[in-house]
N, C-alpha and C. Protein backbone atom coordinates (compact mmCIF):
# COMPACT_ATOMS: atom_id res chain seq x y z
N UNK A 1 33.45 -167.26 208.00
CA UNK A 1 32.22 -166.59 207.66
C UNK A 1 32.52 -165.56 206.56
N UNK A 2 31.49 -165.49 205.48
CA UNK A 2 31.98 -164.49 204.49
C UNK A 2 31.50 -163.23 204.57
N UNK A 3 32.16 -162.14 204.41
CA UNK A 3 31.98 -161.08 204.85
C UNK A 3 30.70 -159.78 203.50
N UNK A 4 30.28 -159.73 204.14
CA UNK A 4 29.21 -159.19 203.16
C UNK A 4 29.26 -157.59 202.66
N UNK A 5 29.16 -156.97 201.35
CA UNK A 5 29.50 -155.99 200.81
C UNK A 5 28.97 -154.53 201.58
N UNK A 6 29.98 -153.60 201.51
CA UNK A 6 29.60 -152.69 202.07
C UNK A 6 29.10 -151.45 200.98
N UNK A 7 28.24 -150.72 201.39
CA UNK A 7 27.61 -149.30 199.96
C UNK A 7 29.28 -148.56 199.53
N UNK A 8 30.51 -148.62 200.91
CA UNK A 8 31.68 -148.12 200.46
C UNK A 8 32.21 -148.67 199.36
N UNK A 9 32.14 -150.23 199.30
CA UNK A 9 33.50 -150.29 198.29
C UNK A 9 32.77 -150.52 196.60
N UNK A 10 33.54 -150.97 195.99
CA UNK A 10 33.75 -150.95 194.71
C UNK A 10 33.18 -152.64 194.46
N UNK A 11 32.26 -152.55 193.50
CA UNK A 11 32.10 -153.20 193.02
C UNK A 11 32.57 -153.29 191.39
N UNK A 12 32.26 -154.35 190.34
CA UNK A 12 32.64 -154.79 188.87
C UNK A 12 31.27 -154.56 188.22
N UNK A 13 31.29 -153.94 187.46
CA UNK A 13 29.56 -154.10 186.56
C UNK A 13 30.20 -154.19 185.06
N UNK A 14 29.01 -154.41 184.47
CA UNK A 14 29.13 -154.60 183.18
C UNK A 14 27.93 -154.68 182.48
N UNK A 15 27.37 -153.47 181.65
CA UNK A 15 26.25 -153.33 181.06
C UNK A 15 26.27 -152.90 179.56
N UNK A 16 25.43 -152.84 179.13
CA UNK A 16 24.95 -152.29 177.60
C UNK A 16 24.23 -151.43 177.73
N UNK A 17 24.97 -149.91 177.26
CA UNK A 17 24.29 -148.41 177.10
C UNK A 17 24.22 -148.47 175.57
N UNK A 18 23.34 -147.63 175.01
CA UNK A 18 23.16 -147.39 173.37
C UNK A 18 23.80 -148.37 172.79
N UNK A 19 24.16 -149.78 172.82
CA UNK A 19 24.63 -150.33 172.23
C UNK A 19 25.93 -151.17 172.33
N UNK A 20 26.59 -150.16 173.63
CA UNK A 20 28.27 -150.33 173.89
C UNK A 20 28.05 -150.99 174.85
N UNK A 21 29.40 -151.94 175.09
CA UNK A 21 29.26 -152.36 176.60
C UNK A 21 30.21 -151.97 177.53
N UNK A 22 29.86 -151.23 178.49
CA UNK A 22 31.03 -150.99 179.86
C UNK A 22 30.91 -152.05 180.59
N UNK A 23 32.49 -152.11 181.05
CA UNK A 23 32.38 -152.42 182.02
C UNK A 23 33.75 -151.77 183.04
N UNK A 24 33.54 -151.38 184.30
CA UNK A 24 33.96 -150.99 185.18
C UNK A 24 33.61 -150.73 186.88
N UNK A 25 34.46 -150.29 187.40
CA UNK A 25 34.52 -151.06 188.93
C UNK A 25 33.56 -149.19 189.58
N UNK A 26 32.21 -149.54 190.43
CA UNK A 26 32.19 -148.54 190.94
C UNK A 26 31.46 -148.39 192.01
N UNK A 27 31.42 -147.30 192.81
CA UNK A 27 30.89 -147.79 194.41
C UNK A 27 29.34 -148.02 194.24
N UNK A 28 29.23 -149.07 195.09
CA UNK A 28 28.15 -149.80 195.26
C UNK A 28 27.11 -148.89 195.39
N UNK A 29 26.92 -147.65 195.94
CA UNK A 29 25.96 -146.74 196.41
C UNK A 29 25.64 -145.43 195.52
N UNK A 30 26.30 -145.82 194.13
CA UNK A 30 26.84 -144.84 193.09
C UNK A 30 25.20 -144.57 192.79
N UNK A 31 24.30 -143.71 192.23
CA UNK A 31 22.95 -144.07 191.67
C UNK A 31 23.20 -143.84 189.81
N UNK A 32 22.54 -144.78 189.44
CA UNK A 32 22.32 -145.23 188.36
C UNK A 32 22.65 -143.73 187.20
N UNK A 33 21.64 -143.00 187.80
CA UNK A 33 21.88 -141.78 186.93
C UNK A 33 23.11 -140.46 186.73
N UNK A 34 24.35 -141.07 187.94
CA UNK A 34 25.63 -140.51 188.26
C UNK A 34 26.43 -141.24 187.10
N UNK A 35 26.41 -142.57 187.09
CA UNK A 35 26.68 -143.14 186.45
C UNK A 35 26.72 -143.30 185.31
N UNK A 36 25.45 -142.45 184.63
CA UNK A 36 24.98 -142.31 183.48
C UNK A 36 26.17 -140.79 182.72
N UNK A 37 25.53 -140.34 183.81
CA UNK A 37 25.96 -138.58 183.66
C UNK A 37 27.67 -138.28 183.84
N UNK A 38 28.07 -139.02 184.64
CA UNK A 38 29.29 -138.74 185.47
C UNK A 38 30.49 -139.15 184.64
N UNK A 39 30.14 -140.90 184.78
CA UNK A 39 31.21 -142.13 184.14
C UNK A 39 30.98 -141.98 182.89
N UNK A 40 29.89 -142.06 182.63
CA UNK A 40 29.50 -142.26 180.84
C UNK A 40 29.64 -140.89 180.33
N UNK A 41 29.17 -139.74 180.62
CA UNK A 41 28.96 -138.47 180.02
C UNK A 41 28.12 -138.23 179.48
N UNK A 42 26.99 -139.10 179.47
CA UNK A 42 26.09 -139.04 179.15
C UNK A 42 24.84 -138.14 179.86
N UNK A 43 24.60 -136.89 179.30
CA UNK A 43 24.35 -136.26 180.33
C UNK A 43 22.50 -135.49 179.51
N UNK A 44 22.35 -136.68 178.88
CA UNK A 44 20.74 -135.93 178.38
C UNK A 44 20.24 -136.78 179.20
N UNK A 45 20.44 -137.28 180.59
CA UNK A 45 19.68 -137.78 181.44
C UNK A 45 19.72 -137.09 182.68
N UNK A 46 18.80 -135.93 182.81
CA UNK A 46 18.52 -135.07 183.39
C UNK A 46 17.96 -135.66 184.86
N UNK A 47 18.68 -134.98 186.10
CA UNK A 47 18.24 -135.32 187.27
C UNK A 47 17.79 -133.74 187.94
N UNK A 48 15.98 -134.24 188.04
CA UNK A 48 15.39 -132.67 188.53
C UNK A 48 15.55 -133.23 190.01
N UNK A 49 15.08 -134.29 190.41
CA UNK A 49 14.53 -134.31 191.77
C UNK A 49 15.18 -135.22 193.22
N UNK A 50 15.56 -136.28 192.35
CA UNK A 50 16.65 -137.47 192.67
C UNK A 50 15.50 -138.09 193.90
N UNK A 51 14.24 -138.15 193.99
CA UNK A 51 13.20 -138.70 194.61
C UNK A 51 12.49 -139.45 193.93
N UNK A 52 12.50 -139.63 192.47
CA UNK A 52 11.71 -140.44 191.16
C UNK A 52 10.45 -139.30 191.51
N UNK A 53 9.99 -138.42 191.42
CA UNK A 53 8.51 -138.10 191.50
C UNK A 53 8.93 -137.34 190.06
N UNK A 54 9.35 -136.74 189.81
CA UNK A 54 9.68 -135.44 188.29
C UNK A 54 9.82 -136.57 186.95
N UNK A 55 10.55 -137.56 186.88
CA UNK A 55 10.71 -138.43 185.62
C UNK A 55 11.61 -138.06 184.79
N UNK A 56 12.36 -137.06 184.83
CA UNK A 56 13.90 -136.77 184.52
C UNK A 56 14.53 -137.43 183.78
N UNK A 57 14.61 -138.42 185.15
CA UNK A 57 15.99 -139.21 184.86
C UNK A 57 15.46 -140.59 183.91
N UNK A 58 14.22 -140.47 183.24
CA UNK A 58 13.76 -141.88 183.17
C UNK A 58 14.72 -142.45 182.08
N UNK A 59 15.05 -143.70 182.24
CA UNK A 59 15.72 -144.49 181.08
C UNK A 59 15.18 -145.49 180.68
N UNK A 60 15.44 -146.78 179.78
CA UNK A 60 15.24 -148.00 179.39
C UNK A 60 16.18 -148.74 180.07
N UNK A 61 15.63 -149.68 180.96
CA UNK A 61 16.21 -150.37 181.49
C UNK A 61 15.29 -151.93 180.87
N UNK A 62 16.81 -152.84 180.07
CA UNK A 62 15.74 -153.86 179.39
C UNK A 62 14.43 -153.43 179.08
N UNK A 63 14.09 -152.37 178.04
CA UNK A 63 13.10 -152.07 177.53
C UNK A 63 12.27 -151.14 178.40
N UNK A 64 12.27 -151.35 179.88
CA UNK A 64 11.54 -150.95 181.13
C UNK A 64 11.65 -149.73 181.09
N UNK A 65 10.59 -148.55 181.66
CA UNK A 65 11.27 -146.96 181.65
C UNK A 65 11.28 -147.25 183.46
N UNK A 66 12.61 -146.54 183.46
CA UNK A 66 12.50 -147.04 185.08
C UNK A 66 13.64 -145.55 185.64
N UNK A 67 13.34 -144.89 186.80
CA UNK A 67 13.74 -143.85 186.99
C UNK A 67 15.16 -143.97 187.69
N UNK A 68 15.81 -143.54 186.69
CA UNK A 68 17.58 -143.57 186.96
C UNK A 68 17.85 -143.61 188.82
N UNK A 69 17.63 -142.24 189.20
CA UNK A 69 17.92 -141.49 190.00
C UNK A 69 17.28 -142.65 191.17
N UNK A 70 16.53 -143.53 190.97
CA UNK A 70 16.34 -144.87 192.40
C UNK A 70 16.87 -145.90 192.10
N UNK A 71 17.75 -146.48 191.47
CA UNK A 71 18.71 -147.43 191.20
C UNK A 71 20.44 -146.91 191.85
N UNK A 72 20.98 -147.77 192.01
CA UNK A 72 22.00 -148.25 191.71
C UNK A 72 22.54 -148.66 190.95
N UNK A 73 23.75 -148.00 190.47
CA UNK A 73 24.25 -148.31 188.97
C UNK A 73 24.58 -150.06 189.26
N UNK A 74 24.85 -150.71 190.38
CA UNK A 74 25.35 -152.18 190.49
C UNK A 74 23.69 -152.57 190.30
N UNK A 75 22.39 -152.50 190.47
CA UNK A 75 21.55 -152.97 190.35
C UNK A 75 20.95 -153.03 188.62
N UNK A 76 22.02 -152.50 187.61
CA UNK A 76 21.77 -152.35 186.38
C UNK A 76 22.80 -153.56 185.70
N UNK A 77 23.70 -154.06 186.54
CA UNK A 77 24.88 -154.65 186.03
C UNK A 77 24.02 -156.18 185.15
N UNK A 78 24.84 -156.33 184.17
CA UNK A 78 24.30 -157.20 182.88
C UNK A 78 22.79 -156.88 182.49
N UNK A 79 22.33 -156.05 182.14
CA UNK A 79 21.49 -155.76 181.65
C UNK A 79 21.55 -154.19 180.55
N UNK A 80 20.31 -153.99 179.85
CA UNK A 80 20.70 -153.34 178.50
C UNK A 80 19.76 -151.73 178.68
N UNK A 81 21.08 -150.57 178.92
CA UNK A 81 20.10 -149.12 179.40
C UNK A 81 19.83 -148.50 177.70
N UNK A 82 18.75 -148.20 177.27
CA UNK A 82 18.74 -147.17 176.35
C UNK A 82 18.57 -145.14 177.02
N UNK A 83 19.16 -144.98 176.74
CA UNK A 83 19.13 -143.34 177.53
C UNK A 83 18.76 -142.64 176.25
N UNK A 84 18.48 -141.34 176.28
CA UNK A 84 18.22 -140.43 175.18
C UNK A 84 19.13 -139.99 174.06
N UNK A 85 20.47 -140.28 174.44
CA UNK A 85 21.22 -140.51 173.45
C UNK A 85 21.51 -141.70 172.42
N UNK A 86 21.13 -142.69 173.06
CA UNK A 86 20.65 -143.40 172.02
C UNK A 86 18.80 -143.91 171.13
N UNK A 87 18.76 -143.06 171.40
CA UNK A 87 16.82 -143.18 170.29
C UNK A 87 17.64 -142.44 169.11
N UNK A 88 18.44 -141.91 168.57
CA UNK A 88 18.56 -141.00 167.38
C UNK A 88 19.15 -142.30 166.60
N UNK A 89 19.33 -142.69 165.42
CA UNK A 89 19.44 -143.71 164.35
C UNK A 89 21.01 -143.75 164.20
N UNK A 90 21.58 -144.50 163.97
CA UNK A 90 23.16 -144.64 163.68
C UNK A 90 23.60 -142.93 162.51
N UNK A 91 22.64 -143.03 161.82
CA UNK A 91 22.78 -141.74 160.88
C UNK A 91 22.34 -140.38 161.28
N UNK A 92 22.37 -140.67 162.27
CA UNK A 92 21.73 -139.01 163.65
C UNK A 92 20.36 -138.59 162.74
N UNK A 93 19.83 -139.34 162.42
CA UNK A 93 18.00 -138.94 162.08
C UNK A 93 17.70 -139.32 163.75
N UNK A 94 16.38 -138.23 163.60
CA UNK A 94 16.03 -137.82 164.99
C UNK A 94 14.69 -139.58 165.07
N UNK A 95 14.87 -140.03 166.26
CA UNK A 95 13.77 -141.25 166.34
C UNK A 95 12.51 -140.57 166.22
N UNK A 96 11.18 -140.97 165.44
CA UNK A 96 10.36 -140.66 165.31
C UNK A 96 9.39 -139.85 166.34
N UNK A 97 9.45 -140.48 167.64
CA UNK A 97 8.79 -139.55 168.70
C UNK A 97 9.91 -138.48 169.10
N UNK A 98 11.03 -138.56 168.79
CA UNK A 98 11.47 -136.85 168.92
C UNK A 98 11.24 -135.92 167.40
N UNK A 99 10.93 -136.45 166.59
CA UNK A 99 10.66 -135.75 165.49
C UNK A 99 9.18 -135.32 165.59
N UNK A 100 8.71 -135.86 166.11
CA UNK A 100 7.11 -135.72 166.42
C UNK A 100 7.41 -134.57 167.48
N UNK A 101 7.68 -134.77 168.85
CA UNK A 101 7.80 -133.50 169.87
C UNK A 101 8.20 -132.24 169.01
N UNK A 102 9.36 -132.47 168.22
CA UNK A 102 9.90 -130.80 167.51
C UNK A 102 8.99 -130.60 166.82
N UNK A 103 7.77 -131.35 166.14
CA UNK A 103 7.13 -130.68 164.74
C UNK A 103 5.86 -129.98 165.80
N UNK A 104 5.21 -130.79 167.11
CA UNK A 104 4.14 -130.52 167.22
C UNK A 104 4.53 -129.22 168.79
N UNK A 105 5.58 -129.13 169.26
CA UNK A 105 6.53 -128.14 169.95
C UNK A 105 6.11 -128.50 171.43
N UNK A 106 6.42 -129.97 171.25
CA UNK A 106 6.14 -130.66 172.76
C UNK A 106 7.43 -130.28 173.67
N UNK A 107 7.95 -129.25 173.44
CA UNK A 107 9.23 -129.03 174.50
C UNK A 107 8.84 -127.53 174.28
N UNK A 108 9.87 -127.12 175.76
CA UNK A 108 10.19 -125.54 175.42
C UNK A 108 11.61 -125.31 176.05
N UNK A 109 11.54 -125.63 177.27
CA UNK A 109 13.14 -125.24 177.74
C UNK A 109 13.82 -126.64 177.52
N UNK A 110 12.86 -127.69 177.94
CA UNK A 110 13.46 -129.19 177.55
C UNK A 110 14.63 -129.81 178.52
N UNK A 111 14.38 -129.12 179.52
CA UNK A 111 14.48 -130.17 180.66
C UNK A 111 13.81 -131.65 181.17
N UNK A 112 12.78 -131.74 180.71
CA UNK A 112 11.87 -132.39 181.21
C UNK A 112 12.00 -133.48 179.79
N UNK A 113 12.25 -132.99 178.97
CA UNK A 113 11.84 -133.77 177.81
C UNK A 113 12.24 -134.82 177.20
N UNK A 114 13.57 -135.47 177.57
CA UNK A 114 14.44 -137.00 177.47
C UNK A 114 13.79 -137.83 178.19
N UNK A 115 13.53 -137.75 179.61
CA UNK A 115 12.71 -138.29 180.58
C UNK A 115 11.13 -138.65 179.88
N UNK A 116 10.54 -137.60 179.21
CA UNK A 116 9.50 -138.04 178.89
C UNK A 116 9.36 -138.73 177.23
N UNK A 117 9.84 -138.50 176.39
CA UNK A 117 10.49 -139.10 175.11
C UNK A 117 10.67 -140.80 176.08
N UNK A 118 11.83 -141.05 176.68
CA UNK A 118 11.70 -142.47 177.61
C UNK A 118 10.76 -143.40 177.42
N UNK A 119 9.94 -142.39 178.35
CA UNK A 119 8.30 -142.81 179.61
C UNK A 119 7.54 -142.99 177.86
N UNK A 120 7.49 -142.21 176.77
CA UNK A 120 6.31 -142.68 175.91
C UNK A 120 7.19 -143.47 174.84
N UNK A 121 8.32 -143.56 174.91
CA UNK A 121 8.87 -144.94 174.30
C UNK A 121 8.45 -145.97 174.99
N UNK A 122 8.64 -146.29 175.58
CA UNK A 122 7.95 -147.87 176.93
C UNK A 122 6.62 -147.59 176.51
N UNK A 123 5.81 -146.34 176.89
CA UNK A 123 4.65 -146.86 176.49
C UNK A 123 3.94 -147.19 175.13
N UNK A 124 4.60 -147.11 174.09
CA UNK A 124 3.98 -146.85 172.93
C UNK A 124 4.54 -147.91 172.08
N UNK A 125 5.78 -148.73 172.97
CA UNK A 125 5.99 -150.26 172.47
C UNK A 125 4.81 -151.13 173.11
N UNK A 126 4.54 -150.78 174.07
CA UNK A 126 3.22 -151.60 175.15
C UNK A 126 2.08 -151.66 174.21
N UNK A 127 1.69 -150.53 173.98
CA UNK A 127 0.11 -149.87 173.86
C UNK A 127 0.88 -149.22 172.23
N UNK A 128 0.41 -149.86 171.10
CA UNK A 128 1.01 -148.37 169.90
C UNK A 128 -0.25 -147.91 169.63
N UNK A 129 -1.14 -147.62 170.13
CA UNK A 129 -2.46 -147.12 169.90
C UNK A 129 -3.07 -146.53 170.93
N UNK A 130 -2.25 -145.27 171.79
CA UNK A 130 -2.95 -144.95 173.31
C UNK A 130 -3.85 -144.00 172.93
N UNK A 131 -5.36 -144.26 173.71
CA UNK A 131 -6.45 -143.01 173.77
C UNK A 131 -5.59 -141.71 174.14
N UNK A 132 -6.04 -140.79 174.20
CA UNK A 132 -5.38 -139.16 175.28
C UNK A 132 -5.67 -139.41 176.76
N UNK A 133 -6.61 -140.27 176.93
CA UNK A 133 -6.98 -140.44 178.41
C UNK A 133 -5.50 -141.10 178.77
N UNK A 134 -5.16 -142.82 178.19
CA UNK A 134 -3.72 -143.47 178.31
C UNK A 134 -2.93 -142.26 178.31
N UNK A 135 -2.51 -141.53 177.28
CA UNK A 135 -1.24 -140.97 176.97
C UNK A 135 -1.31 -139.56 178.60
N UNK A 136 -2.46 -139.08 179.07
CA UNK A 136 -2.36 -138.83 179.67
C UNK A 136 -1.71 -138.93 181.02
N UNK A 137 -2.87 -140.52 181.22
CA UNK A 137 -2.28 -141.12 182.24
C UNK A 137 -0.70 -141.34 182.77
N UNK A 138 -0.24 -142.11 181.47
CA UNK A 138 1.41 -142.37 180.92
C UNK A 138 2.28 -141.07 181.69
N UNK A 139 1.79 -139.98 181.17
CA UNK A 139 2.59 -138.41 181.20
C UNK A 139 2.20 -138.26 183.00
N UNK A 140 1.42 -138.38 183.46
CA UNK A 140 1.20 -138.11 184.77
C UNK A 140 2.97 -138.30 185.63
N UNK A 141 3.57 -139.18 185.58
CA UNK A 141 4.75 -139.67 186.35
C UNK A 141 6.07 -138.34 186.01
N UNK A 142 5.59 -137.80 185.00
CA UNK A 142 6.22 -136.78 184.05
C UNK A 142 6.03 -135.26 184.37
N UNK A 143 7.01 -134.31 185.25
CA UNK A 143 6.45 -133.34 185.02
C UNK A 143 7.35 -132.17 184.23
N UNK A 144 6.51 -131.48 183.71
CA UNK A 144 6.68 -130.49 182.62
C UNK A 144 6.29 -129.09 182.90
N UNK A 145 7.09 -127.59 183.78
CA UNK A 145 6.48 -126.73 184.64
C UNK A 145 6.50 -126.01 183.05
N UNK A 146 6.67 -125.79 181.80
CA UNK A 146 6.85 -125.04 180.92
C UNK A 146 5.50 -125.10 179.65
N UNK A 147 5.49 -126.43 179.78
CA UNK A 147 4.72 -126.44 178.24
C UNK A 147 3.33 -126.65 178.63
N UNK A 148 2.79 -126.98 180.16
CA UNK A 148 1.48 -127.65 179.73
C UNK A 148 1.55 -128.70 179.46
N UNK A 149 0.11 -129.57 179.01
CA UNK A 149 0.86 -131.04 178.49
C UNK A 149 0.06 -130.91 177.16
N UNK A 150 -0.74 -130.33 176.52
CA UNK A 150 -1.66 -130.43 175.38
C UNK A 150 -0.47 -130.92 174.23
N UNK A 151 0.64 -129.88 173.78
CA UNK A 151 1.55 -129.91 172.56
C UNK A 151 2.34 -131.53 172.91
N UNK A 152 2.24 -131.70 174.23
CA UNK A 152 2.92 -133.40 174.37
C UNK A 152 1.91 -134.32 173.84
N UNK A 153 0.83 -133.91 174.39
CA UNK A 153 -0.08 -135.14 174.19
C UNK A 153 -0.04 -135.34 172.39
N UNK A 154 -0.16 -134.05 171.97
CA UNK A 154 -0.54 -133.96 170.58
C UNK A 154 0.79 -134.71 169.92
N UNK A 155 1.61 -134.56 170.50
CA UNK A 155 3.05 -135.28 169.60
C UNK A 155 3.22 -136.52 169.89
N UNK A 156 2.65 -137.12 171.48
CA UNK A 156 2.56 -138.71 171.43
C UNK A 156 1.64 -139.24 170.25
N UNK A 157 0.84 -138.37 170.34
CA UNK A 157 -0.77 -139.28 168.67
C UNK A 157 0.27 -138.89 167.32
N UNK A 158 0.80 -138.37 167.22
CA UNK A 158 1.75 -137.80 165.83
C UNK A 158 2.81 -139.53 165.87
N UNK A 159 3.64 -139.51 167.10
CA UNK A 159 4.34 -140.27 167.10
C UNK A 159 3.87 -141.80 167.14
N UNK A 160 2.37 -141.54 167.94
CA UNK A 160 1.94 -143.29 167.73
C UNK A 160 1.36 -143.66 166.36
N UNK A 161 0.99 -142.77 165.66
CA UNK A 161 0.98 -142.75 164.32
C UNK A 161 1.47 -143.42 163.23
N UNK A 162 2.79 -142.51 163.29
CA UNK A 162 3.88 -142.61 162.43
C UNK A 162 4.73 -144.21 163.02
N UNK A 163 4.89 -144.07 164.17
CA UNK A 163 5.15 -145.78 164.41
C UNK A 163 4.20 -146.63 164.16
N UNK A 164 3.25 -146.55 163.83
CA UNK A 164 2.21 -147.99 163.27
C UNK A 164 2.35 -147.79 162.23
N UNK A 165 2.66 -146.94 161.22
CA UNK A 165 2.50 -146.40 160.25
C UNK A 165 4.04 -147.15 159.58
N UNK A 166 4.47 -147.09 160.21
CA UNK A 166 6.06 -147.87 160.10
C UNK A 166 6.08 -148.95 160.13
N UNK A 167 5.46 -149.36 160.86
CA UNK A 167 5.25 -151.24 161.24
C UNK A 167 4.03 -151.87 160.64
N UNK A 168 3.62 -151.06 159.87
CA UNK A 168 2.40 -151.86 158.64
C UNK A 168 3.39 -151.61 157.80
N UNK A 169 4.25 -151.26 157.08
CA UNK A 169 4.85 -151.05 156.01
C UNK A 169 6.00 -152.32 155.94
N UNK A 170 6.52 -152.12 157.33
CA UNK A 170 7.63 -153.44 157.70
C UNK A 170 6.63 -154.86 157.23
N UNK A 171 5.73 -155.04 158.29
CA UNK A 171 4.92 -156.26 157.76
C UNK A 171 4.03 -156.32 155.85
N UNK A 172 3.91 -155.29 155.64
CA UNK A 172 3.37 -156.18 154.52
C UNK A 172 4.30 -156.00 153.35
């Protein structure tokens, strides 16, 4: 009879962060966002709550914004994380929706703010045209005890903007 894995031992993964691929052995019960922070050092993936309700930890998982901190780093294995360190361009230009947050001062202490940069990347590949009601909605999973959400909302329309604005230029 074969004996079935325990949360103790060690498992093999192997994924694609910003581009790179790890791979290495780690306990099965590790969460996704330890993994991020810990193994990788990657540490602009902020864990407020480790319950998914705050949006912190949100990452790209295969495109998905999906909250670090309820995964398992083995439940990520062969598949592709974008985290907040990678949205900035090979030439460290800031990605357009963080250039948008700094101009329109959608952060203040900026805890909260990789997590939500994430959450309106996913949404603004979905939807590149969200009402304030959407972008609202979107931000709801997101919380922010510093700024309010007005200067966010205002920098998602800056940023859905400037990305259509980008992708009419690509196409014609």
């Amino acid at each position: 009879m074969q004996e079935t894995s325990t949360f103790s031992e060690e498992q093999f993964i192997s994924m694609t962060v910003n581009g790179h691929i790890y791979e290495q052995h780690v306990f099965a019960r590790m969460l996704l966002s330890d993994f991020l922070r810990n193994e990788l050092h990657l540490t602009g993936t902020h864990v407020g709550c480790e319950h998914g309700v705050c949006g912190c930890c949100t990452v790209l998982l295969n495109g998905e914004a999906v909250r670090s901190c309820l995964m398992f780093a083995v439940q990520a294995n062969g598949m592709a994380l974008t985290t907040i360190e990678g949205m900035a361009g090979t030439n460290s230009e800031l990605h357009p929706i963080q250039q948008a947050f700094q101009e329109k001062h959608g952060l203040q202490c900026g805890f909260c703010t990789p997590g939500i940069i994430m959450s309106v990347h996913a949404m603004l590949h979905e939807n590149p045209n969200p009402t304030e009601q959407e972008i609202r909605h979107e931000l709801s999973g997101n919380l922010c005890r510093c700024t309010g959400y007005q200067h966010i909302v205002e920098a998602v329309q800056l940023a859905a903007e400037r990305l259509r604005e980008s992708h009419n230029k690509e196409v014609n």
